[in-house]
Protein backbone atom coordinates (compact mmCIF):
# COMPACT_ATOMS: atom_id res chain seq x y z
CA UNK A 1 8.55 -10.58 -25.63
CA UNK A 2 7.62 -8.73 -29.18
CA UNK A 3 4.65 -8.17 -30.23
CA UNK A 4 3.81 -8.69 -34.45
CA UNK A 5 1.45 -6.69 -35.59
CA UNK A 6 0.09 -7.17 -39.29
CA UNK A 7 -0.82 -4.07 -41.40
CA UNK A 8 -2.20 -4.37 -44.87
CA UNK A 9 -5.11 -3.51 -47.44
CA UNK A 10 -8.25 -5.63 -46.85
CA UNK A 11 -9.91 -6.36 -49.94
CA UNK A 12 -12.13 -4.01 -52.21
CA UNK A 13 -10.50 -0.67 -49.74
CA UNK A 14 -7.55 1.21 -50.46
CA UNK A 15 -6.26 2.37 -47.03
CA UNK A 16 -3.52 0.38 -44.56
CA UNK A 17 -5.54 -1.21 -41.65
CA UNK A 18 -4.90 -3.18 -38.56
CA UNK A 19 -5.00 -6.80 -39.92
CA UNK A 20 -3.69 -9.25 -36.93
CA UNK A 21 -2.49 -8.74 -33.42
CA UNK A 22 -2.49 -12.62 -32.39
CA UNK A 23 1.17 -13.63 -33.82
CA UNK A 24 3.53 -14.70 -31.88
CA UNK A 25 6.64 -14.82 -33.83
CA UNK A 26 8.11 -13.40 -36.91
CA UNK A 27 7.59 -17.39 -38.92
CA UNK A 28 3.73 -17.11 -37.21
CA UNK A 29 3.41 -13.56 -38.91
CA UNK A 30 4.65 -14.47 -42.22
CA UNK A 31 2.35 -17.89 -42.16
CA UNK A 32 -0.88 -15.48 -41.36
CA UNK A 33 0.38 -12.97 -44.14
CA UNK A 34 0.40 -15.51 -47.01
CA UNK A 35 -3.53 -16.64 -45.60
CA UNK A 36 -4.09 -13.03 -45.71
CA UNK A 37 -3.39 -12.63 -48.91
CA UNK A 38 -3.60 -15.49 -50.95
CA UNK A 39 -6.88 -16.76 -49.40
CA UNK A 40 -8.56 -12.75 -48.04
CA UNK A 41 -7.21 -11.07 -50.56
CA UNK A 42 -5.43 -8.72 -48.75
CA UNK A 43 -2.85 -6.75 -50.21
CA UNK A 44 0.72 -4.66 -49.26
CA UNK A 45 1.33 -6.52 -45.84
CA UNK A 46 3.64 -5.92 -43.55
CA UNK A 47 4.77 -6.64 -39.81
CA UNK A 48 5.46 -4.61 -37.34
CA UNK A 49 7.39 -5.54 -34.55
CA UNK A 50 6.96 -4.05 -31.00
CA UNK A 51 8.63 -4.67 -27.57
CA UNK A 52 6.12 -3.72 -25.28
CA UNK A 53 9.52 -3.14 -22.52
CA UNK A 54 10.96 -0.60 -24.77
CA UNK A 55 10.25 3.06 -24.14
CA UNK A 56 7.62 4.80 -26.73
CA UNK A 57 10.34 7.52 -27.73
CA UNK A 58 12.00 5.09 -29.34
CA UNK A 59 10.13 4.68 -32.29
CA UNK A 60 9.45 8.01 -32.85
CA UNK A 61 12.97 8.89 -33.89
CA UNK A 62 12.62 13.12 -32.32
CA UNK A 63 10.03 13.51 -35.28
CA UNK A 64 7.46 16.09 -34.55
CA UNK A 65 4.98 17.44 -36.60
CA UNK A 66 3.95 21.05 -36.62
CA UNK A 67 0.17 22.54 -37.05
């Protein structure tokens, strides 16, 4: 089962922060990002979707980063 996560910019703050964790589809997501933002004033929202079954590698695509 996925997981949809909502990211976005909470009012009077300018960086991304975890918004919602509680979805539990993609139509419950979009429903919580229109609250969100037309009644929080959140803005830039997004959804990410996780499966919790899938391995971590996967969504880090071989990047690395180098210090």
């Amino acid at each position: 089962m996925n997981e949809f996560i909502i990211w976005g910019i909470p009012p009077q703050q300018t960086t991304e922060t975890l918004l919602h964790t509680k979805s539990t589809s993609i139509d419950n997501a979009k429903k919580v990002i229109g609250i969100l933002e037309t009644v929080h004033g959140c803005t830039n929202c997004r959804i990410q979707v996780l499966n919790p079954t899938d391995c971590p590698s996967k969504y880090w695509n071989g990047l690395t980063e180098t210090i």
